[in-house]
Protein backbone atom coordinates (compact mmCIF):
# COMPACT_ATOMS: atom_id res chain seq x y z
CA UNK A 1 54.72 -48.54 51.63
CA UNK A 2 51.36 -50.66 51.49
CA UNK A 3 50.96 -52.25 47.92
CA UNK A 4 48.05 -51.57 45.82
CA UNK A 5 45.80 -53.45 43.22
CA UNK A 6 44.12 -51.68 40.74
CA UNK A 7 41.23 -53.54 40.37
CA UNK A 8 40.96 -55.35 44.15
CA UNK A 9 42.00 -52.23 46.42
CA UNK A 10 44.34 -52.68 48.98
CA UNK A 11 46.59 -56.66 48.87
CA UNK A 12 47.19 -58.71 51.61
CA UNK A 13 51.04 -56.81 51.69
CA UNK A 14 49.21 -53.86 54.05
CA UNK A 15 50.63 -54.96 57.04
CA UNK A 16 48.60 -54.37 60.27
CA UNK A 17 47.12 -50.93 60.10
CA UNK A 18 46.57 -48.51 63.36
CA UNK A 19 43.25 -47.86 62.30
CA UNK A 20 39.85 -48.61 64.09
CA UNK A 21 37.11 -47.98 61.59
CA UNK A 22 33.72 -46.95 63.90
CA UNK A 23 30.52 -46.10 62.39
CA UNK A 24 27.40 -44.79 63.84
CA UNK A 25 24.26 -45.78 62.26
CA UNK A 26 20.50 -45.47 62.74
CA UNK A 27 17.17 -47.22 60.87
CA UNK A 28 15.72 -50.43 60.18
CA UNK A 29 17.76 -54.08 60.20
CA UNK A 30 17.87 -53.13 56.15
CA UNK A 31 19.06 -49.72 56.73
CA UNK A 32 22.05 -50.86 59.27
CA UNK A 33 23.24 -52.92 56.66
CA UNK A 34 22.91 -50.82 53.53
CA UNK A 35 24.81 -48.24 55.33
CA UNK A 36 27.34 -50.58 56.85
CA UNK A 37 27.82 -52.14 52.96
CA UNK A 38 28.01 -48.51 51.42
CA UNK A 39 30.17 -47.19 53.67
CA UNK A 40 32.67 -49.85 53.62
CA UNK A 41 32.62 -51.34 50.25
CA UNK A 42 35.92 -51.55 49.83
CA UNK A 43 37.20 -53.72 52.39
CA UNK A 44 34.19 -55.45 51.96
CA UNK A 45 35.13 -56.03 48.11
CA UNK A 46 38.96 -56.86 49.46
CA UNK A 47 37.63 -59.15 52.03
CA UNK A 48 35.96 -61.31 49.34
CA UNK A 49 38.81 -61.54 47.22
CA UNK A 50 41.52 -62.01 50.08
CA UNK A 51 40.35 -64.40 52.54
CA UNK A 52 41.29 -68.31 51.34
CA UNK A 53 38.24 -70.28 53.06
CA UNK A 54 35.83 -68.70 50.53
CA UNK A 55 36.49 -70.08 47.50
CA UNK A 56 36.43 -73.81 49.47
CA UNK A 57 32.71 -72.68 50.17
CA UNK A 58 31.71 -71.75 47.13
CA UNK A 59 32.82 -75.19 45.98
CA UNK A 60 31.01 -76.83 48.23
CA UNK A 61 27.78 -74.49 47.65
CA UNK A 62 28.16 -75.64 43.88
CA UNK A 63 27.53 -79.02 44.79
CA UNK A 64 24.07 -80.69 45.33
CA UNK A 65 24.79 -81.83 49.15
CA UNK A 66 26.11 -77.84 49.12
CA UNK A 67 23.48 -75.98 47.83
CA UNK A 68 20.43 -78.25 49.88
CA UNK A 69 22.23 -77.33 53.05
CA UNK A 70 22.18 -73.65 52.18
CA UNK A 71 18.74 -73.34 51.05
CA UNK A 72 17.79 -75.47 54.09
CA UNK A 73 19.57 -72.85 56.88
CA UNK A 74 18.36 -69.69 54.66
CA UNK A 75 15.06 -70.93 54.86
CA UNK A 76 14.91 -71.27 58.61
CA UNK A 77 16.41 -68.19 58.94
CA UNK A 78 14.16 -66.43 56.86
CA UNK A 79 11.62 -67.85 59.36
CA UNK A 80 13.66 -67.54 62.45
CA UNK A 81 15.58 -64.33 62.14
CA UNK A 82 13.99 -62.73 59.21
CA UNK A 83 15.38 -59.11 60.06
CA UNK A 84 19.00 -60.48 60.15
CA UNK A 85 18.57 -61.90 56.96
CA UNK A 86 17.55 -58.26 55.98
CA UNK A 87 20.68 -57.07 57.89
CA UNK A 88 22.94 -59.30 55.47
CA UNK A 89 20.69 -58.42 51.80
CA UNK A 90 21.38 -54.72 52.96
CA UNK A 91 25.27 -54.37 53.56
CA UNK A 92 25.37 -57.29 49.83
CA UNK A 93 23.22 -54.42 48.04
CA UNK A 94 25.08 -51.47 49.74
CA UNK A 95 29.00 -52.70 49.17
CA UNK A 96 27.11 -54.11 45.66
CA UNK A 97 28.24 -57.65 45.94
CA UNK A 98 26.35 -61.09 45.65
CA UNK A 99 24.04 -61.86 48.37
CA UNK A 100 24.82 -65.61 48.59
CA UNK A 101 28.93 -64.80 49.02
CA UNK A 102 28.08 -62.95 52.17
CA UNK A 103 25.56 -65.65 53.26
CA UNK A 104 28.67 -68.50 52.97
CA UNK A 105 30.90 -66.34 55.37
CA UNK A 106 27.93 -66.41 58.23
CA UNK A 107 27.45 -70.77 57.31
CA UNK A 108 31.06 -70.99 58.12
CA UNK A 109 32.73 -74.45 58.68
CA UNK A 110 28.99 -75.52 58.71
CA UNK A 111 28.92 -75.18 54.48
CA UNK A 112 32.84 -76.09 54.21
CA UNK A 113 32.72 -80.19 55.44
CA UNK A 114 29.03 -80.06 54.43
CA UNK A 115 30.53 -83.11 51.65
CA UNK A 116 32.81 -85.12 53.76
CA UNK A 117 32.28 -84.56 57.87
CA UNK A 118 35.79 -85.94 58.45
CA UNK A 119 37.84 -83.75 56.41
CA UNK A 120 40.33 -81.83 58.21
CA UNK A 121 39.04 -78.35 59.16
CA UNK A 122 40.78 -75.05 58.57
CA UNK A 123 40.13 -74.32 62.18
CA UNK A 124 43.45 -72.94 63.18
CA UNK A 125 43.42 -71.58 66.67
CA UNK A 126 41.05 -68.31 67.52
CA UNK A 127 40.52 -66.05 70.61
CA UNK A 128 41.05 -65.63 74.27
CA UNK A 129 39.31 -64.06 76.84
CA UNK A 130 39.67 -63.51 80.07
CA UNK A 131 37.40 -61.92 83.08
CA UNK A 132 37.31 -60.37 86.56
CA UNK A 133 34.42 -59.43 88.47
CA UNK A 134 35.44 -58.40 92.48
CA UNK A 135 34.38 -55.50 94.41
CA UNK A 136 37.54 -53.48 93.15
CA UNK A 137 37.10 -54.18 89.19
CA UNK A 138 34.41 -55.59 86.67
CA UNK A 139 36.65 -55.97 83.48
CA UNK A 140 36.19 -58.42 80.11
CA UNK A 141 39.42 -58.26 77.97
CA UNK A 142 39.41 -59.93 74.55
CA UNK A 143 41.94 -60.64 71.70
CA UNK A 144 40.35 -61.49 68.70
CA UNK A 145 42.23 -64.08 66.63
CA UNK A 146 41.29 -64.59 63.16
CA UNK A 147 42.93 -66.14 59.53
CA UNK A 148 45.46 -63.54 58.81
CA UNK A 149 43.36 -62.22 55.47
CA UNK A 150 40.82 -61.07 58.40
CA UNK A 151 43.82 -58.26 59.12
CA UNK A 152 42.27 -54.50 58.98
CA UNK A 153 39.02 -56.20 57.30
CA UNK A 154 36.91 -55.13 60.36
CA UNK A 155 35.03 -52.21 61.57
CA UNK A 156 32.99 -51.48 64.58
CA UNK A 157 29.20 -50.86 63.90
CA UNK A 158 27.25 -48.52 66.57
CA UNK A 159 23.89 -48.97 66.01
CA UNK A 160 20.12 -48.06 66.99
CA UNK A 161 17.82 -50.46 65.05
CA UNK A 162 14.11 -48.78 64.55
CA UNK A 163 12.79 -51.87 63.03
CA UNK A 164 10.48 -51.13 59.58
CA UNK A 165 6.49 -51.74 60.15
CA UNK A 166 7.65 -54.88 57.80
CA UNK A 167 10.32 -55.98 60.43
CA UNK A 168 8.13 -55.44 63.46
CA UNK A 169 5.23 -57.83 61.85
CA UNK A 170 8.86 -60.10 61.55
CA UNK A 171 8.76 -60.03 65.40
CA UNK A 172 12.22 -57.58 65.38
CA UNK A 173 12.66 -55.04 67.93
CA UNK A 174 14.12 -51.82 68.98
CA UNK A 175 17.97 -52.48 69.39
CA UNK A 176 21.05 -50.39 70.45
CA UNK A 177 24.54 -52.23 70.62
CA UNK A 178 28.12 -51.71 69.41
CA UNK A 179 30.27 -54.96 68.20
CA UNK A 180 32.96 -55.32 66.34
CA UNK A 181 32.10 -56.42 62.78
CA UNK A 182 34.24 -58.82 60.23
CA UNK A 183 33.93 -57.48 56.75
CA UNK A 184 30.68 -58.04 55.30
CA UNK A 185 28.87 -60.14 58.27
CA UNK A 186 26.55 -59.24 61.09
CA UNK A 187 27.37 -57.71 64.27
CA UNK A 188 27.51 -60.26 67.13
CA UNK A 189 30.00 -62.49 66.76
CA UNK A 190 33.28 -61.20 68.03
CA UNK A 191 33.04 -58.65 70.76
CA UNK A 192 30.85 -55.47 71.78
CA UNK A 193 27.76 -54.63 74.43
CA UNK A 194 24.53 -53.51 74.42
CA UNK A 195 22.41 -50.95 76.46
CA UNK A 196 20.79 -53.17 78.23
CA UNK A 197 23.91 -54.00 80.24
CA UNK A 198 25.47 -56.99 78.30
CA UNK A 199 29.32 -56.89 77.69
CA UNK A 200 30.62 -59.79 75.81
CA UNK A 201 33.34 -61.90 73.68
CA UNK A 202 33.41 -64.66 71.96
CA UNK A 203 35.23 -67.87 71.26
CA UNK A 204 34.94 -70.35 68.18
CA UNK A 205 34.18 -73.98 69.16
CA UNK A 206 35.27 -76.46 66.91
CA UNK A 207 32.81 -79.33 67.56
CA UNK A 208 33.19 -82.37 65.02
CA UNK A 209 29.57 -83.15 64.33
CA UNK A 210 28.06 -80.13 62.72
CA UNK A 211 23.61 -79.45 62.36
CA UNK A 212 23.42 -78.19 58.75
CA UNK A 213 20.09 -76.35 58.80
CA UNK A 214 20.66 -75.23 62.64
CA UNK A 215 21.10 -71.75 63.40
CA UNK A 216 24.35 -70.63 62.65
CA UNK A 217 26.63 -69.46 65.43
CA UNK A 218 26.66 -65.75 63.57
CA UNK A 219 22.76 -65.60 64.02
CA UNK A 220 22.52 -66.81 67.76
CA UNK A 221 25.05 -63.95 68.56
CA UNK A 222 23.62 -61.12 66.78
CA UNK A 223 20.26 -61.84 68.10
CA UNK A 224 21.82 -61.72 71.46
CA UNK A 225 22.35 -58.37 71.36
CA UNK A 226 18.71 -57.49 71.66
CA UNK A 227 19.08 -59.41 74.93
CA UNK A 228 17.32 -57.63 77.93
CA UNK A 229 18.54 -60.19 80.53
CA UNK A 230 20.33 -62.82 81.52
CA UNK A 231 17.75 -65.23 81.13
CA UNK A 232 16.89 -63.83 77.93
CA UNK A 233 20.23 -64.37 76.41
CA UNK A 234 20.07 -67.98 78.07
CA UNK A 235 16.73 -68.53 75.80
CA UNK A 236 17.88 -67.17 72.64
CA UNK A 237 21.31 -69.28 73.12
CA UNK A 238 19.09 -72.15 73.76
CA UNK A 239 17.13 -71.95 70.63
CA UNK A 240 14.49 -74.07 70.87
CA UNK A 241 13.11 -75.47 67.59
CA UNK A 242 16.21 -75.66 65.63
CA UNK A 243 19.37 -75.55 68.03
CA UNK A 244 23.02 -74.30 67.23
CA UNK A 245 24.45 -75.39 64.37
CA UNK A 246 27.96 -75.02 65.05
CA UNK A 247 29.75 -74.48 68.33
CA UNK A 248 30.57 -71.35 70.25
CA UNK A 249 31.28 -69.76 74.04
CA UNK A 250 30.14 -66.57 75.20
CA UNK A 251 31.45 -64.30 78.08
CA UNK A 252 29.12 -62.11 79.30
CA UNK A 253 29.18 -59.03 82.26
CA UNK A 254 25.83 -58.34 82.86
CA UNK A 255 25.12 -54.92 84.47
CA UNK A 256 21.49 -54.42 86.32
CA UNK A 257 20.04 -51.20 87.75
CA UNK A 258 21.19 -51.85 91.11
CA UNK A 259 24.56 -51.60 90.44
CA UNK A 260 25.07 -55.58 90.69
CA UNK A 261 27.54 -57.60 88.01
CA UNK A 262 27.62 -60.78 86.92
CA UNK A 263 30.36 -62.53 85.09
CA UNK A 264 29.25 -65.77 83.03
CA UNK A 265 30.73 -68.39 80.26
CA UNK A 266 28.06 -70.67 78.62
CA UNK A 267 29.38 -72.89 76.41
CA UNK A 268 27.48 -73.85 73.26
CA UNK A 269 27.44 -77.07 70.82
CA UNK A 270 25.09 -78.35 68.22
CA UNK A 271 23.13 -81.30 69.95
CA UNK A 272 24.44 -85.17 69.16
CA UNK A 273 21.08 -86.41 67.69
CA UNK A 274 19.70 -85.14 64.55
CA UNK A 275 16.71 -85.11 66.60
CA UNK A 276 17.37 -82.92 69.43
CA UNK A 277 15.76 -79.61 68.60
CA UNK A 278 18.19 -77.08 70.58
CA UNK A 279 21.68 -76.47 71.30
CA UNK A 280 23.42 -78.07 74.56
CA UNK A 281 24.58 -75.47 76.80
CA UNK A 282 26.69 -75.28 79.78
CA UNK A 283 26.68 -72.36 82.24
CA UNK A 284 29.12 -71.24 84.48
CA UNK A 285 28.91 -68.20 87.06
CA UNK A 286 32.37 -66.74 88.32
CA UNK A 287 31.86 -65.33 91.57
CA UNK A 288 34.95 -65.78 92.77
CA UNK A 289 37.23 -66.99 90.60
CA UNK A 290 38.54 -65.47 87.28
CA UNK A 291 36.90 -66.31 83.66
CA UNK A 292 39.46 -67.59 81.61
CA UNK A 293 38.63 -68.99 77.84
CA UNK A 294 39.97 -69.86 74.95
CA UNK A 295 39.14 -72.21 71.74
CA UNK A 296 38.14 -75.53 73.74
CA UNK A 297 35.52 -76.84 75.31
CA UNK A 298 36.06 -76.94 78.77
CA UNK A 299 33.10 -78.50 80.46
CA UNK A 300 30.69 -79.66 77.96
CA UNK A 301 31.18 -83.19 76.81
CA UNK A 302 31.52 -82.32 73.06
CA UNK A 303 33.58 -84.36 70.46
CA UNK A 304 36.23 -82.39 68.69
CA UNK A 305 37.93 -81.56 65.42
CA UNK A 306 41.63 -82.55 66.04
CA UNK A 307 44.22 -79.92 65.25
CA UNK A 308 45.55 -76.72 65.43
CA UNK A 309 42.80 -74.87 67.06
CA UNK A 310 42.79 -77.48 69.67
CA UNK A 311 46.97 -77.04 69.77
CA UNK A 312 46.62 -73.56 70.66
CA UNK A 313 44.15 -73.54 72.83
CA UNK A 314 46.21 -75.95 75.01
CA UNK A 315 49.01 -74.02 74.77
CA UNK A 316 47.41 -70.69 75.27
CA UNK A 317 45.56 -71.97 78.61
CA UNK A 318 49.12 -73.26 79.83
CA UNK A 319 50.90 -69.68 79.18
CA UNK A 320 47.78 -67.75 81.18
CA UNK A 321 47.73 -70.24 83.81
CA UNK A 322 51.29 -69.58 84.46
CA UNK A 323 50.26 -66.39 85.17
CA UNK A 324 49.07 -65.25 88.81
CA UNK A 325 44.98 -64.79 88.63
CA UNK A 326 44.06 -61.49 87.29
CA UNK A 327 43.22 -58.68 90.05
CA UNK A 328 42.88 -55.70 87.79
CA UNK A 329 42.97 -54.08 84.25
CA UNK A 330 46.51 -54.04 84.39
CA UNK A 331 46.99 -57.77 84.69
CA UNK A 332 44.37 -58.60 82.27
CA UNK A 333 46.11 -56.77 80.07
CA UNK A 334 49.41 -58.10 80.54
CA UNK A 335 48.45 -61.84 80.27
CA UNK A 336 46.60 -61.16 76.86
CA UNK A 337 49.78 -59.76 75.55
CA UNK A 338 51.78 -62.68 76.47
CA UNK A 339 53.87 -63.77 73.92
CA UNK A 340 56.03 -66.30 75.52
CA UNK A 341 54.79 -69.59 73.58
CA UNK A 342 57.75 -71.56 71.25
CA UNK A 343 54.86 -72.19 68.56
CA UNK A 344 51.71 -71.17 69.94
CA UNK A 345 51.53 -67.40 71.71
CA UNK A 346 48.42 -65.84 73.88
CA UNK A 347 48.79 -62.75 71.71
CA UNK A 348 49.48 -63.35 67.67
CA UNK A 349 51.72 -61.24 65.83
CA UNK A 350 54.40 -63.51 63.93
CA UNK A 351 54.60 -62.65 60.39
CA UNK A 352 54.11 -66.28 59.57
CA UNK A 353 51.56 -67.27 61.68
CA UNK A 354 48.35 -68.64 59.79
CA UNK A 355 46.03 -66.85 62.52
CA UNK A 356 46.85 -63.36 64.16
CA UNK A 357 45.15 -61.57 66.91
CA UNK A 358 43.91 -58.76 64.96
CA UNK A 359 42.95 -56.32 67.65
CA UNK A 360 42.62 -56.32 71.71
CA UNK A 361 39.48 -55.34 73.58
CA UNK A 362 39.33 -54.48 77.00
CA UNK A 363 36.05 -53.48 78.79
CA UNK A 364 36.55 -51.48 81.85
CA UNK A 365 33.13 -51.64 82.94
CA UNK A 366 34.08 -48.59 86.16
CA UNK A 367 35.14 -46.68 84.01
CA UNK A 368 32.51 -47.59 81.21
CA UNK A 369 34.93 -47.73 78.53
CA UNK A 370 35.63 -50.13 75.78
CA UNK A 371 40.06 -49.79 74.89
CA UNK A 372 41.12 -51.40 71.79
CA UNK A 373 44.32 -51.68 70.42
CA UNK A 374 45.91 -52.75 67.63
CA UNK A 375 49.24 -53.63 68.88
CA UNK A 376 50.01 -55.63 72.35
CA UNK A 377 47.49 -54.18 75.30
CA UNK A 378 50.60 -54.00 78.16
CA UNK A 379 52.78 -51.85 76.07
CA UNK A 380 50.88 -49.61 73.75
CA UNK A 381 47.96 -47.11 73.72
CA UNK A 382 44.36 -47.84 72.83
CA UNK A 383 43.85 -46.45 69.17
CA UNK A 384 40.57 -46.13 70.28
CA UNK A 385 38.35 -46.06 73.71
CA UNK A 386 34.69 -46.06 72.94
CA UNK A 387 31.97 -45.42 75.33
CA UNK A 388 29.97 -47.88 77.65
CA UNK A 389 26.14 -46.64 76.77
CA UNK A 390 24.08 -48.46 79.68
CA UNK A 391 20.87 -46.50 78.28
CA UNK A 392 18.54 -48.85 79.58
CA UNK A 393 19.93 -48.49 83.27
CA UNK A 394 19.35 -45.18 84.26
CA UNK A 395 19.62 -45.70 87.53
CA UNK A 396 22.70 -47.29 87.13
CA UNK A 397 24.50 -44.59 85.24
C-alpha cells in the first residue's frame, strides 16, 4: 500500500505509479498555467516538499551572489519571454504556492553553484534518445531520466494558447503543443510536439561554466514550441542578445506539408566569454544514419562538469552501440529498455538508483501517435498513446 502524509499528500514510499496524468487546456499563457496549478496542486505541493535540490537553491537564493543572479535572469525574462513568466505566476497562484520556489526549479544548476562554480554538481546522469528517419519509419523514442523524487510528479499539458490583448502587445502568439510537464514548471523541456510539425526530446548538458542572467534552458525550450520551422527553432535556440544559460540538446522530426521529414540534434552550451551574446550551437542532420543521444556533448567543444552524469552517459552510449542500428519501432524500443549495464543501465529502474527513467516516449510519426509507458517499452503496454495533431499541415494529414 502507498504511504500517506497528512499534511504533504502522497511520500516518496509511492512507488512508480501506472498513471499518465493528461490535461487539455485552452486560454491565455496565464490561463494555461492557472489551470495547470489548480488542477494539479497536489503533486505540485508534494513536488516542493520531496525533491532534495530545492532546498540547496533556496540557500543559495538567500545569499547576496543568490538573489542578484535571480533578479538579474527574471528581469530578462520579463523582457524576453514575458508570457512564460505569466505561464509560471499562473500554475504558483493556481496550486497556491510561492512564485519564487517555482522560479528556482526553471534556474536549475544555474542558481545552485551560483556561490562557488567548482562545486560538485548534483548532475547525476539524465535521458536518452534515440531516432530513425528512412523511407520505411520516422520514429523519436525517449526515456526521460530524472532525480528519483521526480517519480509520478509529472503530467502532460495539451494546450491551445490564445494569448491575452496584454500578451499579444508582449509579442506572444497563438500556440498549440503537447509536452510532458515536471511538476510545477513550463512545458518544453522534456518531450512533446507541436502542430506545426515539430516532434522532440531533450537531453540535459552539464557544461562547467554556467551564464547567470542567460536564458535558462527551460525558457529556450518552451518557446520552441511556438516554432513554425526549422529555421525558426534554429533562431530561438540561438538567442541572440542574451544566449543560453545552461546547456542542453534537442532532437527534433520536423514534418512539412509535402510529406518530407527531417531528423536533427543541435547541441546547445552557454558561450565561453561573458561577452558573447548567444548560445553556441552545433547542428547535425541524420539522413542516413540513426540519432543517438544521451547526457554528453558529442561534437561541441564544451568543458564539462566531471561525474556521474558524464559516467552514465558513457556507459549508456556503450550499451546502445552494442546494439545493431535501429530499423524500426520495435528496435527503438528494445534498445531504450536495455538494462544490461553493471552500474549504469539505458533504462533506470533499480530501487537504489539516485536517477530513474520515469516514463518512455515513443513517437511513431506513421502512425501519428505518441506511446508512453511507464514500465520498460519492449515488454509492456503503453499506459497511454496520445495523438499526433499536425493542424498546421493540412495537406499533410
Amino acid at each position: 500500500m502507498p504511504e500517506y502524509s497528512g499534511t504533504d499528500g502522497l511520500v516518496e514510499k509511492l512507488g512508480r505509479r501506472n498513471a499518465v496524468p493528461v490535461v487539455y487546456l485552452k486560454g491565455s499563457h496565464y490561463d494555461i498555467g492557472f489551470d495547470t496549478g489548480r488542477l494539479f496542486a497536489s503533486v505540485i505541493k508534494n513536488f516542493l516538499v520531496t525533491y532534495e535540490n530545492l532546498p540547496d537553491f533556496e540557500k543559495e537564493y538567500a545569499t547576496e551572489t543568490g538573489r542578484g543572479a535571480y533578479d538579474k535572469t527574471l528581469a530578462n525574462m520579463k523582457n524576453r519571454y514575458p508570457q512564460y513568466v505569466k505561464e509560471i505566476q499562473g500554475i504558483a497562484d493556481g496550486a497556491n504556492v510561492p512564485f519564487y520556489k517555482l522560479f528556482l526549479l526553471h534556474l536549475d544548476d544555474i542558481i545552485g553553484t551560483i556561490n562557488d562554480p567548482k562545486l560538485p554538481r548534483a548532475d547525476a546522469g539524465g535521458c536518452s534518445s534515440i531516432g530513425i528517419n528512412t523511407p520505411d519509419a520516422s520514429v523519436l523514442g525517449h526515456n526521460e531520466d530524472a532525480f528519483s523524487a521526480t517519480l509520478n510528479h509529472w503530467y502532460i499539458v495539451s494546450a491551445h494558447v490564445i494569448p491575452s490583448p496584454e500578451e499579444i502587445q508582449y509579442g506572444a502568439v497563438e500556440e498549440r503543443f503537447a509536452s510532458l510537464c515536471y511538476a510545477g514548471q513550463l512545458p518544453g523541456y522534456t518531450m512533446g510536439h507541436n502542430e506545426n510539425g515539430l516532434v522532440f526530446s531533450i537531453n540535459t548538458l552539464s557544461a562547467l561554466h554556467l551564464k547567470p542572467g542567460g536564458t535558462p534552458r527551460t525558457f529556450i525550450t518552451r518557446a520552441l514550441l511556438a516554432a513554425k520551422s526549422f529555421a525558426e527553432a534554429e533562431k530561438i535556440l540561438r538567442d541572440e542578445g542574451l544566449g543560453a544559460a545552461n546547456g542542453f540538446s534537442i532532437n527534433m522530426i520536423w514534418s512539412d506539408a509535402w510529406g518530407a521529414r527531417q531528423l536533427y540534434n543541435v547541441e546547445v552550451a552557454p558561450e565561453k566569454t561573458d561577452k558573447s551574446a548567444r548560445s553556441a550551437l552545433n547542428v547535425h542532420k541524420y539522413d542516413k544514419d540513426s540519432l543517438v543521444h544521451c547526457n554528453i556533448y558529442q561534437r561541441l567543444n564544451v568543458t564539462e562538469v566531471i561525474g556521474p552524469i558524464i559516467d552514465s552517459s558513457v556507459a549508456r552510449l556503450s550499451a546502445i552501440n552494442h546494439h545493431k542500428p535501429p530499423t524500426n519501432r520495435r528496435d527503438v524500443a528494445a534498445i531504450l529498455s536495455d538494462t544490461s549495464g553493471k552500474t549504469f543501465t539505458v533504462w533506470q529502474g533499480r530501487p537504489d538508483t539516485i536517477i530513474k527513467t520515469i516514463t518512455t516516449g515513443i513517437f511513431d510519426l506513421d502512425k501519428r501517435s505518441w506511446s508512453i509507458y511507464i514500465d520498460q517499452a519492449n515488454n509492456s503496454e503503453p499506459v497511454a498513446v496520445l495523438p499526433l495533431r499536425f493542424t498546421q499541415l493540412n495537406e499533410l494529414f
